[in-house]
C-alpha atoms as a PDB file:
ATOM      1  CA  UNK A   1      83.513 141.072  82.312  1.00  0.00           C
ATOM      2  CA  UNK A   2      83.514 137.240  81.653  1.00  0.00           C
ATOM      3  CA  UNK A   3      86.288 136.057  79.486  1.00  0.00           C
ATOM      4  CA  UNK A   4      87.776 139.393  80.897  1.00  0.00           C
ATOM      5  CA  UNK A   5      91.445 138.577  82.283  1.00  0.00           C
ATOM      6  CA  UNK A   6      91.526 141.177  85.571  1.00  0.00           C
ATOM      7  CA  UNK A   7      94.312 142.428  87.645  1.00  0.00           C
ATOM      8  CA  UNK A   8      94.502 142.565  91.221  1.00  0.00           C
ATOM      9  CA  UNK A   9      93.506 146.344  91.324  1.00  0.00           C
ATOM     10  CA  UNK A  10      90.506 146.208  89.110  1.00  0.00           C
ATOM     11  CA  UNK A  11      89.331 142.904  91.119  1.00  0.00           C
ATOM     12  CA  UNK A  12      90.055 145.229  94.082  1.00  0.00           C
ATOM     13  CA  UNK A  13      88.043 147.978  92.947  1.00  0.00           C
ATOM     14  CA  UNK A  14      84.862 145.930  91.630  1.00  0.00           C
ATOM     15  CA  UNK A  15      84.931 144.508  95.361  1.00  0.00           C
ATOM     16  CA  UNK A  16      84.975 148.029  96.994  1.00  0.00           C
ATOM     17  CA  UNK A  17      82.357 149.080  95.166  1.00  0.00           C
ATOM     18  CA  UNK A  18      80.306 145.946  95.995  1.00  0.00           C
ATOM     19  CA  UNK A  19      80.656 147.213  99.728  1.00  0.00           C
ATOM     20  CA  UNK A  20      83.911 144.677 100.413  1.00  0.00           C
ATOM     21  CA  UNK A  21      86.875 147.040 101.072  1.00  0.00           C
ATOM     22  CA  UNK A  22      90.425 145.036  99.929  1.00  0.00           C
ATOM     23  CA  UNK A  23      93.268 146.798  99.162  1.00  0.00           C
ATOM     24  CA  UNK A  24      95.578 145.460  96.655  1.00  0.00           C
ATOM     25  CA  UNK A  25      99.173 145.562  99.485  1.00  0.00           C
ATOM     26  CA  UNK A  26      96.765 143.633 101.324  1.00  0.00           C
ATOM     27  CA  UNK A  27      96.388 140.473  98.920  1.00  0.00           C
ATOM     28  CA  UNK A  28     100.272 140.920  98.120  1.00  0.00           C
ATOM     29  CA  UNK A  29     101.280 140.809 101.766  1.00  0.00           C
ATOM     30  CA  UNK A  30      98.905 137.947 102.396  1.00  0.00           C
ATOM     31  CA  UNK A  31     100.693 136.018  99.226  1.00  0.00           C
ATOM     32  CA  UNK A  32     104.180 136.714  99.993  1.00  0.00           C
ATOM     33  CA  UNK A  33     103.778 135.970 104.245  1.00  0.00           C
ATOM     34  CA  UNK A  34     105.204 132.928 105.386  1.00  0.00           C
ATOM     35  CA  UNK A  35     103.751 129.882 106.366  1.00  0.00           C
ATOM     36  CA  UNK A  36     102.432 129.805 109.338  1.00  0.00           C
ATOM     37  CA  UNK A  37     103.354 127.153 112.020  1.00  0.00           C
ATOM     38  CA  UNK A  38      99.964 125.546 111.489  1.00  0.00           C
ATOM     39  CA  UNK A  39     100.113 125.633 107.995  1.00  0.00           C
ATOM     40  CA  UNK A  40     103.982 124.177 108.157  1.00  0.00           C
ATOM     41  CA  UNK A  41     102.206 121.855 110.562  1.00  0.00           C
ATOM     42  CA  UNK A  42      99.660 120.753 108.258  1.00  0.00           C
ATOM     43  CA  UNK A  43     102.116 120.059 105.209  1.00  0.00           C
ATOM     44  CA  UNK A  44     103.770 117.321 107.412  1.00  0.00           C
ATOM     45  CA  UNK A  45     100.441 115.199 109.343  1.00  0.00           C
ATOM     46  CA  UNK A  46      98.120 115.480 106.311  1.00  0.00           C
ATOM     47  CA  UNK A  47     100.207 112.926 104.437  1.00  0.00           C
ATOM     48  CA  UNK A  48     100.833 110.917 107.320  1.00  0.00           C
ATOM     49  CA  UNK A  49      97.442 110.638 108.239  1.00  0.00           C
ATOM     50  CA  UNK A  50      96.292 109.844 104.233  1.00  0.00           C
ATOM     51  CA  UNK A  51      99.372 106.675 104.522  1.00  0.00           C
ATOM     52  CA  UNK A  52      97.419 105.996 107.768  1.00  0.00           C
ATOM     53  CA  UNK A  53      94.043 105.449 106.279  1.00  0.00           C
ATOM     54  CA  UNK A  54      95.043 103.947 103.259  1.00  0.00           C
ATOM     55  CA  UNK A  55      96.938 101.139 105.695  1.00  0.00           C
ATOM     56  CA  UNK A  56      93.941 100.332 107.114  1.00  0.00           C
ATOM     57  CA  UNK A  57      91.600  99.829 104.231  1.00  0.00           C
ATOM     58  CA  UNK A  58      90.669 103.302 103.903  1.00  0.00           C
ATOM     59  CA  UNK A  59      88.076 102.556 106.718  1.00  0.00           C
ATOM     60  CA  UNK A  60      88.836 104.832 109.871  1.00  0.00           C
ATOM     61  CA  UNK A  61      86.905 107.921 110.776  1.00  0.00           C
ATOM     62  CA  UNK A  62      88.235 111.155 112.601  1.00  0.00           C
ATOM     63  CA  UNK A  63      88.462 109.205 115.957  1.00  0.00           C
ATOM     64  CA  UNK A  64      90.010 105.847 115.103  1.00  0.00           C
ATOM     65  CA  UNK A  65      92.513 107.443 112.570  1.00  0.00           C
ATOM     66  CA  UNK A  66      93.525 109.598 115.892  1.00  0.00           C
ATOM     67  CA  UNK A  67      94.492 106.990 117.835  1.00  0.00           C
ATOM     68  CA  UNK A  68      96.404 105.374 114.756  1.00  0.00           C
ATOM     69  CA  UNK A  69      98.214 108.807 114.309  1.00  0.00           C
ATOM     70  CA  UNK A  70      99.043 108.795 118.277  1.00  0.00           C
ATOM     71  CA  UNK A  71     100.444 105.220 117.926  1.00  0.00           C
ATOM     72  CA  UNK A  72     102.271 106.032 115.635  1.00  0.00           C
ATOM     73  CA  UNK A  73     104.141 108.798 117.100  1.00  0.00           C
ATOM     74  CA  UNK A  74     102.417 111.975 115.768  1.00  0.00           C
ATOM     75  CA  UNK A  75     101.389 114.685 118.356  1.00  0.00           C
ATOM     76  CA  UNK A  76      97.773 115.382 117.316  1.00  0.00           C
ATOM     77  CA  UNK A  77      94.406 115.889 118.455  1.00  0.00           C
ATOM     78  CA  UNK A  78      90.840 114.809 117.631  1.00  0.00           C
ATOM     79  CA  UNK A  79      89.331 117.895 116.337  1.00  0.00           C
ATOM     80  CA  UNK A  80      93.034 118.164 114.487  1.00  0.00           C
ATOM     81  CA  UNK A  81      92.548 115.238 112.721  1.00  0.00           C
ATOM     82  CA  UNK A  82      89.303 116.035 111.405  1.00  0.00           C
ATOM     83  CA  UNK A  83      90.043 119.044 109.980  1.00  0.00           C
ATOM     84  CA  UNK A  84      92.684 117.579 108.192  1.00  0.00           C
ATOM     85  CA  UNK A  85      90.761 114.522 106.662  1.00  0.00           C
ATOM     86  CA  UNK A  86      88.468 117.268 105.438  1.00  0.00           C
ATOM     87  CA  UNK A  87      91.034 118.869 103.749  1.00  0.00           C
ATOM     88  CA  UNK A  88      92.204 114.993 102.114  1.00  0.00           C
ATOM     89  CA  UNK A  89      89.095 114.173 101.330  1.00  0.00           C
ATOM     90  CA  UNK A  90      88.271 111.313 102.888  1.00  0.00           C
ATOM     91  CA  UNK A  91      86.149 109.622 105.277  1.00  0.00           C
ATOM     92  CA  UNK A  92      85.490 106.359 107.383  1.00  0.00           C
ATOM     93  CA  UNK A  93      83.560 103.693 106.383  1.00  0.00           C
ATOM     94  CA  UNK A  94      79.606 103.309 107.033  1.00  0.00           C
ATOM     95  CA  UNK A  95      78.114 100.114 107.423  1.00  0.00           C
ATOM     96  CA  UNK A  96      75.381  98.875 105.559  1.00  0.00           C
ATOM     97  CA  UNK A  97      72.121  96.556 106.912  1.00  0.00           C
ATOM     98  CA  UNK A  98      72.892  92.974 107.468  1.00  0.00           C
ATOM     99  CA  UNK A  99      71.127  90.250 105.463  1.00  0.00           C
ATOM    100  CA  UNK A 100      69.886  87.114 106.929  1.00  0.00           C
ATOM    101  CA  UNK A 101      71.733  83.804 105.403  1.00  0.00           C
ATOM    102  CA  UNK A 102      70.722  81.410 108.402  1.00  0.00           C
ATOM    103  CA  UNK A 103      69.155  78.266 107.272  1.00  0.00           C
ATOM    104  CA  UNK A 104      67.538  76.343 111.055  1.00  0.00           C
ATOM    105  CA  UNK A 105      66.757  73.038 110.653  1.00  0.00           C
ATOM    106  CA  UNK A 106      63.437  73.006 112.324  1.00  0.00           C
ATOM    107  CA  UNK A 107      63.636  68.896 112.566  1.00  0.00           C
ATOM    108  CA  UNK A 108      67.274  69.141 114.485  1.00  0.00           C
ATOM    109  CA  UNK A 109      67.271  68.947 118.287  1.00  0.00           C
ATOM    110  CA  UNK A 110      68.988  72.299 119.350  1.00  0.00           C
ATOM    111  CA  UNK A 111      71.164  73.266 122.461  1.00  0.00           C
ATOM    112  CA  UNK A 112      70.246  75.552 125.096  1.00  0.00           C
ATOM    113  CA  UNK A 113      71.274  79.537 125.139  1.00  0.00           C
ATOM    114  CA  UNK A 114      74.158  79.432 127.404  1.00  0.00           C
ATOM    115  CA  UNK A 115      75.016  83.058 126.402  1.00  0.00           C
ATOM    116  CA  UNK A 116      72.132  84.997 127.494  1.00  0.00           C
ATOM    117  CA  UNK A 117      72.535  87.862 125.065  1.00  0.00           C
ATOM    118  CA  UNK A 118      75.911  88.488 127.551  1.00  0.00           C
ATOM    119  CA  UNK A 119      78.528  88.591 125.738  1.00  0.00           C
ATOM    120  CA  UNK A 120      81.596  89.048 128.368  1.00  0.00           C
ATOM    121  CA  UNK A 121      84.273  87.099 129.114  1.00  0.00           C
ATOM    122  CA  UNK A 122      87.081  87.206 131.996  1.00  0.00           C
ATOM    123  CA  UNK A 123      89.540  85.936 129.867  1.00  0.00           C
ATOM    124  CA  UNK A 124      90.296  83.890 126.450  1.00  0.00           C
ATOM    125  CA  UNK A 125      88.982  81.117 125.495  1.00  0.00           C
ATOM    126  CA  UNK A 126      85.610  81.330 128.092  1.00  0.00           C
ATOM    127  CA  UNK A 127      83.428  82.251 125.083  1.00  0.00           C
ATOM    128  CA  UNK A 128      83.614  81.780 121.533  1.00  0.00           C
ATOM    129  CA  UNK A 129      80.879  83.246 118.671  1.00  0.00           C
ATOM    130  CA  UNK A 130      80.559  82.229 115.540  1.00  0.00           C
ATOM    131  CA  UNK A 131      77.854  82.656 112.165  1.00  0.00           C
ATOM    132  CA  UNK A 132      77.644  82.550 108.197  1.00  0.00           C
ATOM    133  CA  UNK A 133      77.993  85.506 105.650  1.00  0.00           C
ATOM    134  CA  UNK A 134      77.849  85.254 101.738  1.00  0.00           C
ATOM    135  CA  UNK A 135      79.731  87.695  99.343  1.00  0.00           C
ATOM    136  CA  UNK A 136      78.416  87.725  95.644  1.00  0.00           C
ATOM    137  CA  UNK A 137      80.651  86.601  92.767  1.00  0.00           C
ATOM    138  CA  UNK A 138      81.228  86.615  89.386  1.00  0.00           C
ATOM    139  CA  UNK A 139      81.930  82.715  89.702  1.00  0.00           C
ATOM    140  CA  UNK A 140      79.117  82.356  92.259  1.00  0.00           C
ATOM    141  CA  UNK A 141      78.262  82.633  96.290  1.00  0.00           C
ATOM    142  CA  UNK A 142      81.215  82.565  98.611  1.00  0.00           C
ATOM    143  CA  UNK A 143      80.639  81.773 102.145  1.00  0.00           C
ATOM    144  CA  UNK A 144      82.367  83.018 105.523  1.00  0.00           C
ATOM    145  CA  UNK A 145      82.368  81.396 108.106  1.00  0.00           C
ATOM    146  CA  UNK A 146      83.955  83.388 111.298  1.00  0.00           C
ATOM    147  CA  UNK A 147      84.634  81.864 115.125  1.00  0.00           C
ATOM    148  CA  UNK A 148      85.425  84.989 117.450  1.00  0.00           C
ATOM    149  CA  UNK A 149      86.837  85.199 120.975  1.00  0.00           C
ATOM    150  CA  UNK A 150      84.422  87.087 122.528  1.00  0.00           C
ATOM    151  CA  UNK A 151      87.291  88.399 125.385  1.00  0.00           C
ATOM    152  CA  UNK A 152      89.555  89.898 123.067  1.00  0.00           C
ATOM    153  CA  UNK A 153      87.210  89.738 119.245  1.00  0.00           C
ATOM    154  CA  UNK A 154      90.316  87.528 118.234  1.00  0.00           C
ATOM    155  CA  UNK A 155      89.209  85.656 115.466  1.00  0.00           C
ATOM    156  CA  UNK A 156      90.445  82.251 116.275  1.00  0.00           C
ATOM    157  CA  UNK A 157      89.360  80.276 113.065  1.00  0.00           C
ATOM    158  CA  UNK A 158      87.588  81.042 109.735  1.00  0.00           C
ATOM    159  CA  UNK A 159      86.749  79.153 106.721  1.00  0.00           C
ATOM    160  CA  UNK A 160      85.518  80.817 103.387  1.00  0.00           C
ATOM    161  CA  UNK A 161      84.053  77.932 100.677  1.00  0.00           C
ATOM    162  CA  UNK A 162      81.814  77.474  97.405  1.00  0.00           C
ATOM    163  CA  UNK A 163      79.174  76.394  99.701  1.00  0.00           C
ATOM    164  CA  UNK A 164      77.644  76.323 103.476  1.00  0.00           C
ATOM    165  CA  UNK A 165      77.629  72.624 104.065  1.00  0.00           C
ATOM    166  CA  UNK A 166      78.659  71.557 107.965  1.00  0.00           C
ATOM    167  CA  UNK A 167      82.089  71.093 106.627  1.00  0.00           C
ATOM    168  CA  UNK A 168      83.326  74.678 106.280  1.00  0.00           C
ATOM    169  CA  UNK A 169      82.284  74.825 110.210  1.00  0.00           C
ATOM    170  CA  UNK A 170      84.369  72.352 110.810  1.00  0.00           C
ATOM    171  CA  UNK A 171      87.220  73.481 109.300  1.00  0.00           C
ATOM    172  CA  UNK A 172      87.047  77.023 110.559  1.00  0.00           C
ATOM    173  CA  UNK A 173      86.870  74.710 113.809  1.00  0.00           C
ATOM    174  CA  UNK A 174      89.928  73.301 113.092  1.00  0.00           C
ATOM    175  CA  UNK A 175      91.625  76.329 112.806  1.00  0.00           C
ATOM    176  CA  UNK A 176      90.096  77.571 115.764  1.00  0.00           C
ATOM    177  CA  UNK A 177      91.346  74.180 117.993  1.00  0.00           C
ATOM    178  CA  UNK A 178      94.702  74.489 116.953  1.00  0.00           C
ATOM    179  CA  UNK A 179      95.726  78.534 117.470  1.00  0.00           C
ATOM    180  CA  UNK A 180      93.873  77.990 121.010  1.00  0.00           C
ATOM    181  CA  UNK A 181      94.571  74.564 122.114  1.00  0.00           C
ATOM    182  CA  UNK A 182      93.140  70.870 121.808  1.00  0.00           C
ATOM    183  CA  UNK A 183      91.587  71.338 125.269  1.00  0.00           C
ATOM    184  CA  UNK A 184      89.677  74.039 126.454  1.00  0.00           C
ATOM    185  CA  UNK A 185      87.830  72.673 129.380  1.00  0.00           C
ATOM    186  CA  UNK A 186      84.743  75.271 130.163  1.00  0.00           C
ATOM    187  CA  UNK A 187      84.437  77.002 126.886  1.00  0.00           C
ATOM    188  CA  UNK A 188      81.454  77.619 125.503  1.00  0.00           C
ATOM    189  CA  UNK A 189      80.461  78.246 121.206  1.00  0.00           C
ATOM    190  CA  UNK A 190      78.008  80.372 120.674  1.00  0.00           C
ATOM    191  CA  UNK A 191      76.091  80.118 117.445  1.00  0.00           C
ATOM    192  CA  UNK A 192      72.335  80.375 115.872  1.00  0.00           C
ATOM    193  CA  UNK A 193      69.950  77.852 115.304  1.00  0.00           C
ATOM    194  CA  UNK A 194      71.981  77.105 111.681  1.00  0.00           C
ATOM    195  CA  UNK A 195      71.324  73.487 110.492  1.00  0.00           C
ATOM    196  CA  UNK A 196      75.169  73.622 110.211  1.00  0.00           C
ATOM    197  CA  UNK A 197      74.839  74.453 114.015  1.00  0.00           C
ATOM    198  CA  UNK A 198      72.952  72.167 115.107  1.00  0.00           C
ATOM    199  CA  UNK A 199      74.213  69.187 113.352  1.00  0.00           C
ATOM    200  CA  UNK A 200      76.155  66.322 115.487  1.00  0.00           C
ATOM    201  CA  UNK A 201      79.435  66.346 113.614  1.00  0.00           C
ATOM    202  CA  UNK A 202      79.767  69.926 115.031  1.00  0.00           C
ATOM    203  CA  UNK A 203      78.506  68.983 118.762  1.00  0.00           C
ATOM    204  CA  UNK A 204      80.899  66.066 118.535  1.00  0.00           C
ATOM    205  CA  UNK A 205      83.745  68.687 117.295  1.00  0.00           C
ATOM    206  CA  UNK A 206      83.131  70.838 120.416  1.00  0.00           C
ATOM    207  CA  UNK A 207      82.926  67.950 122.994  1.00  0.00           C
ATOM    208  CA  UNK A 208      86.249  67.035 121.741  1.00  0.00           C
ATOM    209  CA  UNK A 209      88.210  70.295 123.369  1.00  0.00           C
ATOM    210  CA  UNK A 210      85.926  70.016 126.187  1.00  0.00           C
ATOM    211  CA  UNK A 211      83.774  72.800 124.838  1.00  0.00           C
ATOM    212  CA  UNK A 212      79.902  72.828 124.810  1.00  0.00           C
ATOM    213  CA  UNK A 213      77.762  74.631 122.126  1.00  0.00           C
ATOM    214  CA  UNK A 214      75.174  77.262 123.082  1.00  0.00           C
ATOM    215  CA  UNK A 215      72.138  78.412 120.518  1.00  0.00           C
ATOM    216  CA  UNK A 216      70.022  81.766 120.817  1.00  0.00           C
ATOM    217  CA  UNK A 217      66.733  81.728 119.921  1.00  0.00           C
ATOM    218  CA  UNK A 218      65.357  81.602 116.096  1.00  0.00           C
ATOM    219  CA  UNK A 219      64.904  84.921 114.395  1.00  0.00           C
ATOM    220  CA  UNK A 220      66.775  86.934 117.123  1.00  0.00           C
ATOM    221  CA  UNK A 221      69.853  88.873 115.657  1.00  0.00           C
ATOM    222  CA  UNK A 222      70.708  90.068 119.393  1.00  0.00           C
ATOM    223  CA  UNK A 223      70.584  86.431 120.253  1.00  0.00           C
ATOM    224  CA  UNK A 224      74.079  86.500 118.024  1.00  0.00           C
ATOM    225  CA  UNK A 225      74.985  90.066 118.086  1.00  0.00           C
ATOM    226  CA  UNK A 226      78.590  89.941 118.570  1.00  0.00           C
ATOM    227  CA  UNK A 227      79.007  87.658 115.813  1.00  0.00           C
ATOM    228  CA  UNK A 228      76.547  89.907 113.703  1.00  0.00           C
ATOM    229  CA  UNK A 229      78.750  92.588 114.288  1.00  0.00           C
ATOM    230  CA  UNK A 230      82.228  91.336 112.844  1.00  0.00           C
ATOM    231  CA  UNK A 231      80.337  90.046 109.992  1.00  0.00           C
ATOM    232  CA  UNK A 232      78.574  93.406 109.443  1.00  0.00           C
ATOM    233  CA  UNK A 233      82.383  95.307 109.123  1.00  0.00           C
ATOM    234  CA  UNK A 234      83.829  92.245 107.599  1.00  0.00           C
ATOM    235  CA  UNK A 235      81.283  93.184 104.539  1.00  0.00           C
ATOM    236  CA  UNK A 236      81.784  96.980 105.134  1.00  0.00           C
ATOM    237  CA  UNK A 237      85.879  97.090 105.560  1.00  0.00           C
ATOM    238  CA  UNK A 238      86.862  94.608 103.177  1.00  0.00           C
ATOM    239  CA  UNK A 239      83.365  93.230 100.567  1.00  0.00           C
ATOM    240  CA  UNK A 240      82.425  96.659 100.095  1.00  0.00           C
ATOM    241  CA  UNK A 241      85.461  98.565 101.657  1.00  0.00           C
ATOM    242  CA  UNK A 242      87.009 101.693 100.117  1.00  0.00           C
ATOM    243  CA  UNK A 243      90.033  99.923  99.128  1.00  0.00           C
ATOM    244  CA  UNK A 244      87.894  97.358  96.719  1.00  0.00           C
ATOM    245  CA  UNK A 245      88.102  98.334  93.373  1.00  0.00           C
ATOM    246  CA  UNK A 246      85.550  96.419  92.174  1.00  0.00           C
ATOM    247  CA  UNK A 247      83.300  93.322  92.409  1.00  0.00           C
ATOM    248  CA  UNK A 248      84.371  90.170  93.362  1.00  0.00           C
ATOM    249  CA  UNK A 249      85.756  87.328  90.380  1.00  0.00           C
ATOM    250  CA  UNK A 250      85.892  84.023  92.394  1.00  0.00           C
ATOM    251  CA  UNK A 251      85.649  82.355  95.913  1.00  0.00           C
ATOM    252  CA  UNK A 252      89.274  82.391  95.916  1.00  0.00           C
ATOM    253  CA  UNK A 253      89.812  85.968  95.729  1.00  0.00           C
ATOM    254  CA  UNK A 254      87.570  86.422  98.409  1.00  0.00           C
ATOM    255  CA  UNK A 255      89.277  83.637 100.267  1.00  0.00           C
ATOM    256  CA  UNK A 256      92.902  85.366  99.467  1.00  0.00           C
ATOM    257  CA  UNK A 257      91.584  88.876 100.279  1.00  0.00           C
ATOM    258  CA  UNK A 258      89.701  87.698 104.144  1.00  0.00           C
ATOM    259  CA  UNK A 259      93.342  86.303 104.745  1.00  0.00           C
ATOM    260  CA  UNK A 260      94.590  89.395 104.675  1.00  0.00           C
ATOM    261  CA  UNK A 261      91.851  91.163 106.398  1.00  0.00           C
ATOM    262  CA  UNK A 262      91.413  88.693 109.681  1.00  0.00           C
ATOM    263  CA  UNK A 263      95.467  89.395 109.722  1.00  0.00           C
ATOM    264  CA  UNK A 264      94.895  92.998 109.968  1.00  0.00           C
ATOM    265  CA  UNK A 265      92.037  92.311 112.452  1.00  0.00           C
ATOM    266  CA  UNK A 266      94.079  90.385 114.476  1.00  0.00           C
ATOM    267  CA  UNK A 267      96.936  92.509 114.615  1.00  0.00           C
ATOM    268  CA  UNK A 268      96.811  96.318 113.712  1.00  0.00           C
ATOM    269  CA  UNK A 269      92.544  97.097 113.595  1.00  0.00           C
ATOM    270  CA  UNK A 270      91.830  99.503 116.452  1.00  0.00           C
ATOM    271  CA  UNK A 271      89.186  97.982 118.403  1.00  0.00           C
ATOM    272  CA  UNK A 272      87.006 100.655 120.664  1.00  0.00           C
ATOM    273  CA  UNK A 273      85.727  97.912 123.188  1.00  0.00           C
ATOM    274  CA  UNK A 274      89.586  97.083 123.630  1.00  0.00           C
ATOM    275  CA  UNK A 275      90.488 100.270 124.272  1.00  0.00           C
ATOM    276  CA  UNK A 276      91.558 101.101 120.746  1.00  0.00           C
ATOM    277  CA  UNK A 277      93.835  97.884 120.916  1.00  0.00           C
ATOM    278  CA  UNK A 278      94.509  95.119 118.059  1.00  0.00           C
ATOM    279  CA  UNK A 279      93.631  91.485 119.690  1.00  0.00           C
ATOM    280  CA  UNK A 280      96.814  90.559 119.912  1.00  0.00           C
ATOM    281  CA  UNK A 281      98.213  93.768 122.115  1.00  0.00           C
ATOM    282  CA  UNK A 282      95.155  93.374 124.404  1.00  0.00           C
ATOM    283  CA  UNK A 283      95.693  89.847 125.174  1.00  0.00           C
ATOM    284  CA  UNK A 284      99.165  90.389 125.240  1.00  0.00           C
ATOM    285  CA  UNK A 285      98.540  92.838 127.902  1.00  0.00           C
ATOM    286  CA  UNK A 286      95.982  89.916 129.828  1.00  0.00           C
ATOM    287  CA  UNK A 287      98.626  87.702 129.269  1.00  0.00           C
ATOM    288  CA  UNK A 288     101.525  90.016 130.925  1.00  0.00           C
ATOM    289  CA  UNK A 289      99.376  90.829 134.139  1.00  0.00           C
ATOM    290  CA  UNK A 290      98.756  87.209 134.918  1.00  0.00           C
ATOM    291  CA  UNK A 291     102.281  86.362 134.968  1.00  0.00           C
ATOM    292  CA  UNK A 292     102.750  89.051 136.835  1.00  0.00           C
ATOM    293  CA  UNK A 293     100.201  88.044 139.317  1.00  0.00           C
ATOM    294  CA  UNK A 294     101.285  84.795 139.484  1.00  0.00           C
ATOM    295  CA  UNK A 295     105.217  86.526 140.186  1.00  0.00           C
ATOM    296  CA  UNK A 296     103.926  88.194 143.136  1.00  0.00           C
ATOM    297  CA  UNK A 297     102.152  85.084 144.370  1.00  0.00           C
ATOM    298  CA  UNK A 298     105.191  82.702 144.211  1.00  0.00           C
ATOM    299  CA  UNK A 299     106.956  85.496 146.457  1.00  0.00           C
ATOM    300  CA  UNK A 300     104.732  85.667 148.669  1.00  0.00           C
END
């Protein structure tokens, strides 16, 4: 029968006598029924929930792209928005394994682990994290250098350069000192043993905003997890994201294109140790309660 162009009845009667009993009314009152409200339902959240994803570098699974759907006003649940995604075709992101791109300077003298593997904080600006990444070029190695609030995984200063010289610390530093203040009595920078880490010109940076630096132990990636961790979906949302259509020309494109990304970070990425909060919101809220606290105290 191939090649064979076949009605309705004589499909219908080739499946009855393969044991499936369909009557022809029954596949034209099946193609002439209405919509159902679930299908009608469908038609409207599976485009909002595709102009979700692809706002957020086409990176959010099932229950991230939930919460961004609930945010934004759409009455849905998890399971919902699964089934849906399955329908659109698409997925979250999966991260890939990290590789190693500290350098220790085994000669340097190197500052104690303040840190503990604990990476908690009471507030901002109690505990800062920061490390190196490289992304592959067509004009050569770009590095990344990110410094991260470890209260609200703000990231507070970044520096992306044509090499991994103490300098690019410093000026991700920089940035760091002056959206958080020029003194932050008490804080403490955690890093690993990185010659750029351990060098004076960065000790001497710290001690300047009253911070201190702290160093885990060599070879450790749990020593620096935190930091490990932004790095590893830095490279997975953005180097090797979804959205990327290809591989990276220059240092600047990669510089241009991590702008972007630590603005989305900062400001619309759903973070699950937040609550599903951006940064911002979350310290926002931190912010709001201690004013409020501090209200209630003054009236008292």
């Amino acid at each position: 029968m191939e090649g064979k162009k076949l009605g309705v009845e004589s499909i219908c009667a080739t499946l009855s006598k393969a044991g499936v009993q369909v009557a022809p009314s029954t596949y034209y009152a099946a193609k002439n029924r209405e919509p159902s409200a679930r299908a009608l339902r469908d038609a409207e959240l599976r485009p909002a929930l595709r102009e979700l994803w692809e706002a957020n570098y086409r990176v959010y699974g099932a229950r991230k792209l939930w919460k961004a759907a609930q945010r934004a006003g759409h009455d849905i649940g998890r399971d919902q928005t699964a089934r849906m995604m399955r329908k659109e075709g698409i997925e979250g992101v999966v991260r890939t394994k990290r590789v190693r791109t500290t350098r220790p300077d085994d000669k340097a003298a190197r500052h104690p682990d303040l840190v503990k593997r604990d990476f908690t904080a009471t507030g901002p600006n109690q505990l800062w994290v920061t490390d190196l990444t490289f992304v592959p070029t067509f004009a050569g190695i770009a590095y990344v250098c990110f410094i991260i609030d470890a209260f609200s995984r703000m990231i507070v200063g970044w520096r992306v350069a044509g090499h991994m010289r103490t300098e690019m610390v410093l000026d991700a530093l920089e940035m760091a000192r002056w959206s958080r203040g020029t003194q932050l009595e008490g804080l403490r920078c955690h890093s690993d043993a990185g010659s750029q880490f351990t060098s004076l010109r960065y000790g001497e940076r710290l001690a300047e905003i009253g911070a201190v630096p702290s160093i885990g132990t060599v070879g450790d990636s749990y020593d620096n997890a935190l930091a490990e961790t932004v790095n590893g979906y830095y490279k997975a949302e953005l180097i090797r994201g979804p959205a990327r259509p290809g591989p990276w020309r220059t240092v600047d494109d990669v510089e241009l294109a991590t702008l972007g990304w630590v603005h989305w970070h900062n400001h619309q990425r759903l973070h699950g140790y937040l609550n599903d909060l951006p940064p911002t919101e979350f310290e926002g809220r931190f912010y709001a309660t201690q004013q409020g606290a501090q209200a209630l105290v003054e009236i008292k």
